[in-house]
C-alpha atoms as a PDB file:
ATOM      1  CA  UNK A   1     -34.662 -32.414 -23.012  1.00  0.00           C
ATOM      2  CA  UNK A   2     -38.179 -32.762 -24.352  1.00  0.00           C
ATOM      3  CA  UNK A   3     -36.837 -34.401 -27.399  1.00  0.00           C
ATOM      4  CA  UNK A   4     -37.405 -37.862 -27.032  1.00  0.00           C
ATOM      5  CA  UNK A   5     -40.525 -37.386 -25.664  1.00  0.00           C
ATOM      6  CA  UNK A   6     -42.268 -37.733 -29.406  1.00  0.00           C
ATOM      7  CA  UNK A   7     -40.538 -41.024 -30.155  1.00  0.00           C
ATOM      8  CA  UNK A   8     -41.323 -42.752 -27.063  1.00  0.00           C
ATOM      9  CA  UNK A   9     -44.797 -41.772 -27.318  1.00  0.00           C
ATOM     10  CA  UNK A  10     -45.467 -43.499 -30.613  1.00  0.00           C
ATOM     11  CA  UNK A  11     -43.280 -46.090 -29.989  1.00  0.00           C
ATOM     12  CA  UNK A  12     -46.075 -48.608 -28.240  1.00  0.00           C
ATOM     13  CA  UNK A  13     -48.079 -48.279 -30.806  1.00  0.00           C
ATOM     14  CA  UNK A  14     -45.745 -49.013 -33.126  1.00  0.00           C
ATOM     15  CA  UNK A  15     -44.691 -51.880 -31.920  1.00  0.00           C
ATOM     16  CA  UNK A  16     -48.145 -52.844 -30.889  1.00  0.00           C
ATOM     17  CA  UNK A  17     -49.235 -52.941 -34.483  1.00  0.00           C
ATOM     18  CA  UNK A  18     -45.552 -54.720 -35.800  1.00  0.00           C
ATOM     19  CA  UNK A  19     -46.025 -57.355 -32.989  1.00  0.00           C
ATOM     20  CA  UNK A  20     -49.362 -57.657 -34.190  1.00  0.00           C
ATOM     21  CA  UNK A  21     -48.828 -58.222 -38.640  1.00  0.00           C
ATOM     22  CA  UNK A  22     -45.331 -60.475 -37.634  1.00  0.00           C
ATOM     23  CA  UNK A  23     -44.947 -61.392 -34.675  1.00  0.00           C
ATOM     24  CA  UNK A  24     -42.290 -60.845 -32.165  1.00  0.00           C
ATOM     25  CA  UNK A  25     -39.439 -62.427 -33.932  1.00  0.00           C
ATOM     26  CA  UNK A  26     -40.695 -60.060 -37.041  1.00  0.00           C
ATOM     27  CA  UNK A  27     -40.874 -56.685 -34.681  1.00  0.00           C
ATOM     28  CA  UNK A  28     -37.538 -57.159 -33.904  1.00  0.00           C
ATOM     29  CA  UNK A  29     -36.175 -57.754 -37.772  1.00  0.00           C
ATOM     30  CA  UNK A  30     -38.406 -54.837 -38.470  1.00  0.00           C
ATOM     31  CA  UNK A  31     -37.139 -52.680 -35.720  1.00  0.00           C
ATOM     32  CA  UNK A  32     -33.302 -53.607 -36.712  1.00  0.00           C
ATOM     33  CA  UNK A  33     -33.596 -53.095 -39.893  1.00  0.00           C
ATOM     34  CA  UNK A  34     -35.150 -49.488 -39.241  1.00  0.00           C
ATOM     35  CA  UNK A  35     -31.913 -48.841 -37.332  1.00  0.00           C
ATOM     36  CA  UNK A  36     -30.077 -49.788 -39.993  1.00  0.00           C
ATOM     37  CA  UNK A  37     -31.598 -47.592 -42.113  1.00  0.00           C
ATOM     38  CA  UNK A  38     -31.234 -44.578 -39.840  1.00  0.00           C
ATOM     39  CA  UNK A  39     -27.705 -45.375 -39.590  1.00  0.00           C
ATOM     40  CA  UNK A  40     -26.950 -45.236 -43.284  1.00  0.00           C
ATOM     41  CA  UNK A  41     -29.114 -41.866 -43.708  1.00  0.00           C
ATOM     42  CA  UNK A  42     -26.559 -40.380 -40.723  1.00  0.00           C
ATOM     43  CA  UNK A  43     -23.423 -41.258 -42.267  1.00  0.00           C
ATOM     44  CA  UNK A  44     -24.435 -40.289 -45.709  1.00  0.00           C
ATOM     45  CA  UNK A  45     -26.181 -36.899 -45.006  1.00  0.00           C
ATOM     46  CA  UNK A  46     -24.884 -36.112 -41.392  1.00  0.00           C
ATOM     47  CA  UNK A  47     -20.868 -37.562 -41.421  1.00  0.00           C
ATOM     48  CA  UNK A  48     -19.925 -38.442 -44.975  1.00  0.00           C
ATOM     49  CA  UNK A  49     -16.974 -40.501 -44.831  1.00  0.00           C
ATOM     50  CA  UNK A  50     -14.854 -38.137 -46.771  1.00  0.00           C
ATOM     51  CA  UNK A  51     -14.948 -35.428 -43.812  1.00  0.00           C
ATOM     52  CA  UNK A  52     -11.473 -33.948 -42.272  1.00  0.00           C
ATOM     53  CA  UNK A  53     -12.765 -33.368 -38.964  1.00  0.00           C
ATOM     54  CA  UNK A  54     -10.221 -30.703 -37.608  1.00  0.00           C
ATOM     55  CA  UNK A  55      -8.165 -31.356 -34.328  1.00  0.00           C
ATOM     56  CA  UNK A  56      -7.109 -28.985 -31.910  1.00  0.00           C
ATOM     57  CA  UNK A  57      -3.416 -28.771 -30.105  1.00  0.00           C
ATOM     58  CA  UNK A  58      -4.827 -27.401 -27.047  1.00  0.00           C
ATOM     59  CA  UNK A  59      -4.395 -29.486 -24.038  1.00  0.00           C
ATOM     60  CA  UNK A  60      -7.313 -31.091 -22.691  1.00  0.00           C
ATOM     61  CA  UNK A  61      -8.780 -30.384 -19.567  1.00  0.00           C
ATOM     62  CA  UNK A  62      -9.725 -33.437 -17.466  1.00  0.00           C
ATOM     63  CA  UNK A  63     -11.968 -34.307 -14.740  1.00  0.00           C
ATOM     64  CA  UNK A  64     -12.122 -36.772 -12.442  1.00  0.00           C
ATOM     65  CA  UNK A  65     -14.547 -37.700  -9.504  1.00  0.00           C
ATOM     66  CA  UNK A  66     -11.615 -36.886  -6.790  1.00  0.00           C
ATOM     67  CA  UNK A  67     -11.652 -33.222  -8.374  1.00  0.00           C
ATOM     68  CA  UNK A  68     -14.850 -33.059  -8.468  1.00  0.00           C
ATOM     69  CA  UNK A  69     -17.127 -30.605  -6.199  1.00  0.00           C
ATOM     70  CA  UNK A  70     -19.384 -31.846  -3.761  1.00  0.00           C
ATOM     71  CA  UNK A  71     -22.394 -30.372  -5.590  1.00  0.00           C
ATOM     72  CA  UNK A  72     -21.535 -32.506  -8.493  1.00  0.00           C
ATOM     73  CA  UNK A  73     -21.265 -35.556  -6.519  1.00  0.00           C
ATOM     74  CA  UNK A  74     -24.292 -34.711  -5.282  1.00  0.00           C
ATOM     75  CA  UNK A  75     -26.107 -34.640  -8.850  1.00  0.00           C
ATOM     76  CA  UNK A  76     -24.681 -37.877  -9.901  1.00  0.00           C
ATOM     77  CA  UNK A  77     -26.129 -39.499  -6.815  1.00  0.00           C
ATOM     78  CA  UNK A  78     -29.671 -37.509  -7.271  1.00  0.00           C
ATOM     79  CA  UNK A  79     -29.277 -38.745 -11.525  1.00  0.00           C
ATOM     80  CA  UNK A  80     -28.216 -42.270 -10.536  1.00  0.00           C
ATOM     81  CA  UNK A  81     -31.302 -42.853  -7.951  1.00  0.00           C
ATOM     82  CA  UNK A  82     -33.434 -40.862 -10.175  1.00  0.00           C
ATOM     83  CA  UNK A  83     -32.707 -42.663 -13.313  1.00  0.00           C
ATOM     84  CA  UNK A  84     -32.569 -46.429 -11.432  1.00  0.00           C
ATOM     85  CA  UNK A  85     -36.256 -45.407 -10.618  1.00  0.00           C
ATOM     86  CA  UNK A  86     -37.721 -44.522 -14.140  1.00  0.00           C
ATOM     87  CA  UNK A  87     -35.556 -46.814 -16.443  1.00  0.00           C
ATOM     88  CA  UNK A  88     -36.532 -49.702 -13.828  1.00  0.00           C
ATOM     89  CA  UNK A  89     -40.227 -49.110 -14.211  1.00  0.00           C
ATOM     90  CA  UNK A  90     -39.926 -48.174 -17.941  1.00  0.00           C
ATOM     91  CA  UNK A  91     -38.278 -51.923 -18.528  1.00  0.00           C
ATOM     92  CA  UNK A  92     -40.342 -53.743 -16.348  1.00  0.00           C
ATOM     93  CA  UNK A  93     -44.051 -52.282 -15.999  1.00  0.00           C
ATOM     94  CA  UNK A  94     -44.919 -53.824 -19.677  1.00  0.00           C
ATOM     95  CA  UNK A  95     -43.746 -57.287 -17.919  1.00  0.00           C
ATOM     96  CA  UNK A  96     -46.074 -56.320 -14.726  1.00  0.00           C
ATOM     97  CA  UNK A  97     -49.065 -55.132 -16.905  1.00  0.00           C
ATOM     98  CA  UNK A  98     -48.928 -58.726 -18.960  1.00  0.00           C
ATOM     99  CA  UNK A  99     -48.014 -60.940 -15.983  1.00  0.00           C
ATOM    100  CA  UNK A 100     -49.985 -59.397 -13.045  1.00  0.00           C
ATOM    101  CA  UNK A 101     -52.887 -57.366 -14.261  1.00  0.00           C
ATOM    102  CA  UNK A 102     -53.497 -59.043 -17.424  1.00  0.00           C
ATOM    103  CA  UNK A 103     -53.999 -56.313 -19.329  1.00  0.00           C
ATOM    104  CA  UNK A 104     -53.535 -57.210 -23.719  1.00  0.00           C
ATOM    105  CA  UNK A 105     -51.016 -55.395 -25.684  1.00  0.00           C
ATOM    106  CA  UNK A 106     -53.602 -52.589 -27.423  1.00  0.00           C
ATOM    107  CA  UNK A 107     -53.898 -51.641 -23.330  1.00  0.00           C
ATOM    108  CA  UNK A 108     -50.717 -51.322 -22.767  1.00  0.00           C
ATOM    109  CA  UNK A 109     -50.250 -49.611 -25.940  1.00  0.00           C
ATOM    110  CA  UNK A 110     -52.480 -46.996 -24.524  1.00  0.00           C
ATOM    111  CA  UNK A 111     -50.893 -46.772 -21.332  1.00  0.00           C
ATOM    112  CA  UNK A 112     -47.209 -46.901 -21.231  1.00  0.00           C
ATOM    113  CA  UNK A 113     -46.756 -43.577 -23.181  1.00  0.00           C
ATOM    114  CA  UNK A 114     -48.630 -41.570 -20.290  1.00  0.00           C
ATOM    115  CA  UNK A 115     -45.368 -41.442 -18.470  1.00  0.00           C
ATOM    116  CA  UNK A 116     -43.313 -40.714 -20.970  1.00  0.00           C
ATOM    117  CA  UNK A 117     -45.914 -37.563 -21.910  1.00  0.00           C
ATOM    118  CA  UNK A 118     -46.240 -36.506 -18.382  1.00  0.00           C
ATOM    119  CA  UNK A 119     -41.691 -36.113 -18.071  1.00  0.00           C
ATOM    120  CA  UNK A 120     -41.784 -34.389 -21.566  1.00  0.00           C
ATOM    121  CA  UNK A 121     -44.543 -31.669 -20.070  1.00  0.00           C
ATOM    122  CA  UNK A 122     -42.485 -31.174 -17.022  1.00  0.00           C
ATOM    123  CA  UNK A 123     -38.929 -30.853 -18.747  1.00  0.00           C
ATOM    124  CA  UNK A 124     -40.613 -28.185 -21.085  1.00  0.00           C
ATOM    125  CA  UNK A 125     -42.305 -26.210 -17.708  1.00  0.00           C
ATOM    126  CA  UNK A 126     -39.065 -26.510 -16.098  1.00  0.00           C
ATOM    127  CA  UNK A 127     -37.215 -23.109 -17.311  1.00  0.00           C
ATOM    128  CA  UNK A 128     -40.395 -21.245 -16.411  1.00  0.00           C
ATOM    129  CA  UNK A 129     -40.230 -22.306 -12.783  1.00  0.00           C
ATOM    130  CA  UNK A 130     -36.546 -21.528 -12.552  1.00  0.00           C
ATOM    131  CA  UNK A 131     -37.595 -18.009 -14.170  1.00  0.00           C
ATOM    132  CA  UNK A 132     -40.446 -17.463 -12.478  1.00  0.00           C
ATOM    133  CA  UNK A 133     -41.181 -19.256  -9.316  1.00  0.00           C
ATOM    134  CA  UNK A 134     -38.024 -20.589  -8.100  1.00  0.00           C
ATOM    135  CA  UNK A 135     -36.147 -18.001  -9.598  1.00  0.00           C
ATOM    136  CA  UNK A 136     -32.149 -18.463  -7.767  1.00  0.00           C
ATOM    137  CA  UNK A 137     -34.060 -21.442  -5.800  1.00  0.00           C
ATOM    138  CA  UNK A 138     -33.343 -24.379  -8.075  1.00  0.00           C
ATOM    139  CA  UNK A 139     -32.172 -26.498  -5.120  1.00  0.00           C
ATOM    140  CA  UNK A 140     -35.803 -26.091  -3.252  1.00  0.00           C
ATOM    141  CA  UNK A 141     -37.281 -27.133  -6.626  1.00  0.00           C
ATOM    142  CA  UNK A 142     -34.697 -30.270  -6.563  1.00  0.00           C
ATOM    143  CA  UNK A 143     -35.218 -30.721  -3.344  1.00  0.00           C
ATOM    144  CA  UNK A 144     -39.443 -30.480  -4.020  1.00  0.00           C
ATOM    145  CA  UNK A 145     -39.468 -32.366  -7.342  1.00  0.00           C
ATOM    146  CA  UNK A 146     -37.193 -35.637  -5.270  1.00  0.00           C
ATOM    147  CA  UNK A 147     -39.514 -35.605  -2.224  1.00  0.00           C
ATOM    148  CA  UNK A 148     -42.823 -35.807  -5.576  1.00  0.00           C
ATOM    149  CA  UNK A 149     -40.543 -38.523  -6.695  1.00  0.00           C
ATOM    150  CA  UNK A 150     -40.499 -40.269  -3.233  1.00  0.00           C
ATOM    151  CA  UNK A 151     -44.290 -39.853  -2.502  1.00  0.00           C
ATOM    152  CA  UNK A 152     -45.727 -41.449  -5.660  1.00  0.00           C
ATOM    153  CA  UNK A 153     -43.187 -44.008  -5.900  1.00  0.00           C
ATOM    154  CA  UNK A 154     -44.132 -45.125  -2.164  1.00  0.00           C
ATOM    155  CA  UNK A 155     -48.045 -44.413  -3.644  1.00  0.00           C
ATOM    156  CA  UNK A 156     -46.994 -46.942  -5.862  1.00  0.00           C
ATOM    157  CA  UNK A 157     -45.998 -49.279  -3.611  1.00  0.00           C
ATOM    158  CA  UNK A 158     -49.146 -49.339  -1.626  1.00  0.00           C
ATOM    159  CA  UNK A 159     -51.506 -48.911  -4.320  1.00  0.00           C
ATOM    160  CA  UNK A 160     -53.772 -52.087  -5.189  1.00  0.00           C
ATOM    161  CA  UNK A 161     -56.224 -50.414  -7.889  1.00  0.00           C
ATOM    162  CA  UNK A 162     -54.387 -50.350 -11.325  1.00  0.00           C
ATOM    163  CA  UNK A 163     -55.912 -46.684 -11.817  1.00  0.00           C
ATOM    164  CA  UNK A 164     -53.923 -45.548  -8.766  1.00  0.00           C
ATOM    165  CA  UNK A 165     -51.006 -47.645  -9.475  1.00  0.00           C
ATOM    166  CA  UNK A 166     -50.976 -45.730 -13.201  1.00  0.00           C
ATOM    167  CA  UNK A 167     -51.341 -42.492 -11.782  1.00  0.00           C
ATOM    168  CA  UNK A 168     -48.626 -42.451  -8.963  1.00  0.00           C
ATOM    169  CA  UNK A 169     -45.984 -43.934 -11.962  1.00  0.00           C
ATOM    170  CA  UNK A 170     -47.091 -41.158 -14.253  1.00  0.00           C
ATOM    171  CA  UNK A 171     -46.545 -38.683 -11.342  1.00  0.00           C
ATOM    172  CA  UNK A 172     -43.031 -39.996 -10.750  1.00  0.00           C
ATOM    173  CA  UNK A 173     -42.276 -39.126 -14.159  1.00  0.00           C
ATOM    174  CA  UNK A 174     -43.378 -36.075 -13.996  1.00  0.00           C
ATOM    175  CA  UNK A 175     -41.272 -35.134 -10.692  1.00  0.00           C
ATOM    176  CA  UNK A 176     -38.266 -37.028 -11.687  1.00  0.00           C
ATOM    177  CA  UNK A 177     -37.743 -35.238 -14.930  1.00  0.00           C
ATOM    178  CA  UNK A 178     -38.472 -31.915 -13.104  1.00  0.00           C
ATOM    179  CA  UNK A 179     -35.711 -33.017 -10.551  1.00  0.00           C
ATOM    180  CA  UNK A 180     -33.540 -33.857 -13.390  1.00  0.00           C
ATOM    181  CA  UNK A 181     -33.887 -30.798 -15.327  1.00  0.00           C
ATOM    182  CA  UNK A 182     -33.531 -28.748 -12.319  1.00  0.00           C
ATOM    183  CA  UNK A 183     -29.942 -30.418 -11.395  1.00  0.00           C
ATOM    184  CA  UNK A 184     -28.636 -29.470 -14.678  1.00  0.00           C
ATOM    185  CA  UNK A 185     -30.226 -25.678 -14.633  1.00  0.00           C
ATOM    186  CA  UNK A 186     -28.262 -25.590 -11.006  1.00  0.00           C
ATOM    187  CA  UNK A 187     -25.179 -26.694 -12.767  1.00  0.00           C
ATOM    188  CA  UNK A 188     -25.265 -23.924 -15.468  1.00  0.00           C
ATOM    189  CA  UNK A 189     -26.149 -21.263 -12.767  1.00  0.00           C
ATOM    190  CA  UNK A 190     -23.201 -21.749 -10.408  1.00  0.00           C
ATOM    191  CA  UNK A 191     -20.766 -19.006 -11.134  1.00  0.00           C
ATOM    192  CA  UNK A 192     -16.991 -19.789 -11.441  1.00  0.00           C
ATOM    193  CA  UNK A 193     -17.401 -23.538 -12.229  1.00  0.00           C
ATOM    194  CA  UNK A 194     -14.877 -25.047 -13.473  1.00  0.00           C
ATOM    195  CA  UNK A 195     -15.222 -27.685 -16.150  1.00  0.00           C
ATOM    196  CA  UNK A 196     -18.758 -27.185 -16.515  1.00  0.00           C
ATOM    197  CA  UNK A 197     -18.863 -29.583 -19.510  1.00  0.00           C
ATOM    198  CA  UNK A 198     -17.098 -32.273 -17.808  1.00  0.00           C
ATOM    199  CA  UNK A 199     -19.222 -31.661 -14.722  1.00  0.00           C
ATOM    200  CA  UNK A 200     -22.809 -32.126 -17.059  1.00  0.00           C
ATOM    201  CA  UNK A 201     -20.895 -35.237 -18.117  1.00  0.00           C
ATOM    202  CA  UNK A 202     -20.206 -36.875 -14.768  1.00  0.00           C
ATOM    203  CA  UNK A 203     -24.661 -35.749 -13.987  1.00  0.00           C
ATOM    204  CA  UNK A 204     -25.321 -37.254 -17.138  1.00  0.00           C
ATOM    205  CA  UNK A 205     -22.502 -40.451 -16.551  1.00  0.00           C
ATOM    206  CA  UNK A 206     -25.168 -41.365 -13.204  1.00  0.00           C
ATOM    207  CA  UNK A 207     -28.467 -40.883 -14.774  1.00  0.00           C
ATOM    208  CA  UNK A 208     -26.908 -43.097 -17.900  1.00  0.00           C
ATOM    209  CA  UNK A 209     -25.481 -45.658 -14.691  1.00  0.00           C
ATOM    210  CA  UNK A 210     -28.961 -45.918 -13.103  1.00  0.00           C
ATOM    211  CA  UNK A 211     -30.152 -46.431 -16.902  1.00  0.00           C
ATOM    212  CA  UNK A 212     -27.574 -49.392 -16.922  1.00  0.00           C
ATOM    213  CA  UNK A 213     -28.038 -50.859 -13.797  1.00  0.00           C
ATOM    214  CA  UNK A 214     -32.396 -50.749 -13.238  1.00  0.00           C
ATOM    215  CA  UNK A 215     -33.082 -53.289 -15.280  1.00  0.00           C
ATOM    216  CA  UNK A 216     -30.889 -56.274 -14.281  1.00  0.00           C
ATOM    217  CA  UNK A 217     -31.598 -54.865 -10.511  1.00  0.00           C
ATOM    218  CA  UNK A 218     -35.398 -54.775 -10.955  1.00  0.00           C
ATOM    219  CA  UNK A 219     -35.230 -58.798 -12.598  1.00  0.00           C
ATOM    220  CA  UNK A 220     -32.887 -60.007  -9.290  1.00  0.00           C
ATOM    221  CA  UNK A 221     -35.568 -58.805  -7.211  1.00  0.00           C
ATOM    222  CA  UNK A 222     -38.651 -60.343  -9.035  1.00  0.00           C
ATOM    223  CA  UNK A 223     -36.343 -63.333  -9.374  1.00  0.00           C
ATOM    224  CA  UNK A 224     -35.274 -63.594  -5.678  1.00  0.00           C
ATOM    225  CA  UNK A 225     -38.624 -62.573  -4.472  1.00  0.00           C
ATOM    226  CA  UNK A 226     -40.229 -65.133  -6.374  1.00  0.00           C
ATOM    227  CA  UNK A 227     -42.126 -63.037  -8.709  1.00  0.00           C
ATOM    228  CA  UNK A 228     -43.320 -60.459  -6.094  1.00  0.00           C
ATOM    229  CA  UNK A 229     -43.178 -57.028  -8.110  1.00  0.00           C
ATOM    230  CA  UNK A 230     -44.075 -55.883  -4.288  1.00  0.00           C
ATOM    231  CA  UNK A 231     -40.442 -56.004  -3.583  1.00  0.00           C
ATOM    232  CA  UNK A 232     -39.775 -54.368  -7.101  1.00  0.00           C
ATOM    233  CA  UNK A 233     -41.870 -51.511  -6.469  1.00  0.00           C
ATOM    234  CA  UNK A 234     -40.590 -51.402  -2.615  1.00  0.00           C
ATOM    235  CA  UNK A 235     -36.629 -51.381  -3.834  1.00  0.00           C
ATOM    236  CA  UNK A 236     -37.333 -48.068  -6.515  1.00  0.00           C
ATOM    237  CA  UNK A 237     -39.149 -46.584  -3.130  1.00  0.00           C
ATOM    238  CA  UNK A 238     -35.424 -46.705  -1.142  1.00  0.00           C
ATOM    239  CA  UNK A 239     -33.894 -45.216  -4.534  1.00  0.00           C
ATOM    240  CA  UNK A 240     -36.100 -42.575  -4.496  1.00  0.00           C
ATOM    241  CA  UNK A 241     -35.337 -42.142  -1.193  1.00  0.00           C
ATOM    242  CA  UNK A 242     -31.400 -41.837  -1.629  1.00  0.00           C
ATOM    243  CA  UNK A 243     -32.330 -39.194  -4.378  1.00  0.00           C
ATOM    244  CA  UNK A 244     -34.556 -37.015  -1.897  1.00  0.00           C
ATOM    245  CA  UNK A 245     -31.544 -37.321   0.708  1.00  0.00           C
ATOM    246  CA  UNK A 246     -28.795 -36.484  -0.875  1.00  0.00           C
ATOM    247  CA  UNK A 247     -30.565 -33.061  -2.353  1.00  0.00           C
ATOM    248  CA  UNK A 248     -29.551 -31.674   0.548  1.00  0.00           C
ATOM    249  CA  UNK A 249     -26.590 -32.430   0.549  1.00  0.00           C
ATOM    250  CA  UNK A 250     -26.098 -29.603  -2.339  1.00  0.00           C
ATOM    251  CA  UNK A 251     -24.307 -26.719  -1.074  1.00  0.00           C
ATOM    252  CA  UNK A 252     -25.237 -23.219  -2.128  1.00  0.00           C
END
C-alpha cells in the first residue's frame, strides 16, 4: 500500500515545473498525453490484444451488503469517513494554500507531498506494529490510529499558524493510513471468513466512495459558507469523528 506513495511525491513538482514552461492549459495536454502514452505501453507489453484470457465454469460467489458481517460494515464506514477526510484535503488544500495563505506554486510544491510521505511511512510501519506491538490487537490500533485521525483533524480546525495547520494535516495522514492499513490486516486475520475477497472489496468500495464524494462535499461547503474553509476543515472534523465511532463498533 506504499506504492503510490513515490508518484504522488514527485507529482507537485512536476506539475510545478509543466505549469511553469506552458501554462495550465499546456500541463494538462502534457499530463494527457503522458496517460496516453502509459496506456499504449500497458496494452502492448502488459495485455496484448491477441490474449485468450481463460474463463472458468465455476459459479461465482457473490456478496452483498445484506450478507455482509457487521465487522465489514464497520470497515466500510471507518474507509468511507477515513477516505472523505484525506481525499477532501488532498483536493482542496492546494485551493486553500493559493486563496487563503497566499503561498506561490514552488511553496506548495514543497509542501503538499509531506502528507503524502508521512501515509507512505506509516502504511510501511504498519505490519511491524501488528507483529510486534499490537500483535492479535489490530482493533486497539484501529481504534488508536481513528482517535490520531480525530485529534489533528480538530488541531486543524483550530490552528491559525500555517506551521501548525501543516503539521496536524500531515499527522492525519499519517494516522489515517495506519487506520486504513490496520482494517484490512483485521480483515485477513479473522478466521473462517467467508468471501474474504469480496469483503476487501466492499472496505475498499467505501474508502473509493469517500474518494468520490470529498471533493464535491468539501466545494458545497466553501460555496455555502461563503468561502469559509473554517466550515471545510470543521465538516472533515465530524467525519473523522464517525470513523473513530464506529471502530468500536468492530466485534472481536
Amino acid at each position: 500500500m506504499t506504492g503510490p506513495t513515490p508518484g504522488a511525491t514527485i507529482a507537485p513538482f512536476l506539475i510545478t515545473f509543466a505549469i511553469g514552461q506552458w501554462s495550465w492549459r499546456g500541463a494538462f495536454f502534457a499530463l494527457g498525453l503522458l496517460g496516453l502514452l502509459i496506456l499504449g505501453s500497458y496494452c502492448y507489453y502488459e495485455r496484448p490484444f491477441s490474449q485468450t484470457v481463460s474463463t472458468s465454469s465455476a459459479p461465482k460467489q457473490k456478496l452483498s451488503l445484506k450478507q455482509a458481517d457487521a465487522k465489514i460494515i464497520s470497515f466500510i464506514i471507518i474507509g468511507l469517513s477515513l477516505n472523505v477526510v484525506t481525499k477532501g484535503l488532498d483536493t482542496w488544500m492546494p485551493t486553500y494554500l493559493l486563496a487563503k495563505r497566499h503561498l506561490n506554486l514552488k511553496n506548495i510544491a514543497w509542501l503538499v507531498p509531506l502528507p503524502t510521505i508521512a501515509g507512505g511511512i506509516a502504511a510501511l510501519i504498519s505490519g511491524f506494529l501488528l507483529v510486534h506491538l499490537f500483535k492479535n490487537q489490530a482493533k486497539l490500533l484501529i481504534a488508536l490510529s481513528t482517535l490520531g485521525t480525530l485529534i489533528f483533524m480538530f488541531g486543524m480546525y483550530q490552528a491559525t499558524a500555517l506551521t501548525w495547520v501543516i503539521v496536524c494535516e500531515v499527522l492525519t495522514f499519517f494516522f489515517k493510513a495506519l487506520a486504513f492499513t490496520s482494517c484490512f490486516a483485521y480483515i485477513a486475520q479473522t478466521p473462517n471468513l467467508k468471501n474474504y475477497g469480496a469483503s476487501i472489496g466492499l472496505v475498499n468500495f467505501g474508502g473509493q466512495l469517500g474518494g468520490f464524494l470529498a471533493p464535491i462535499m468539501i466545494g458545497a461547503v466553501v460555496q455555502l459558507s461563503g468561502g469559509s474553509f473554517t466550515a471545510a476543515f470543521f465538516c472533515l472534523v465530524l467525519w473523522a469523528l464517525l470513523a473513530f465511532i464506529s471502530s468500536f463498533f468492530i466485534k472481536n
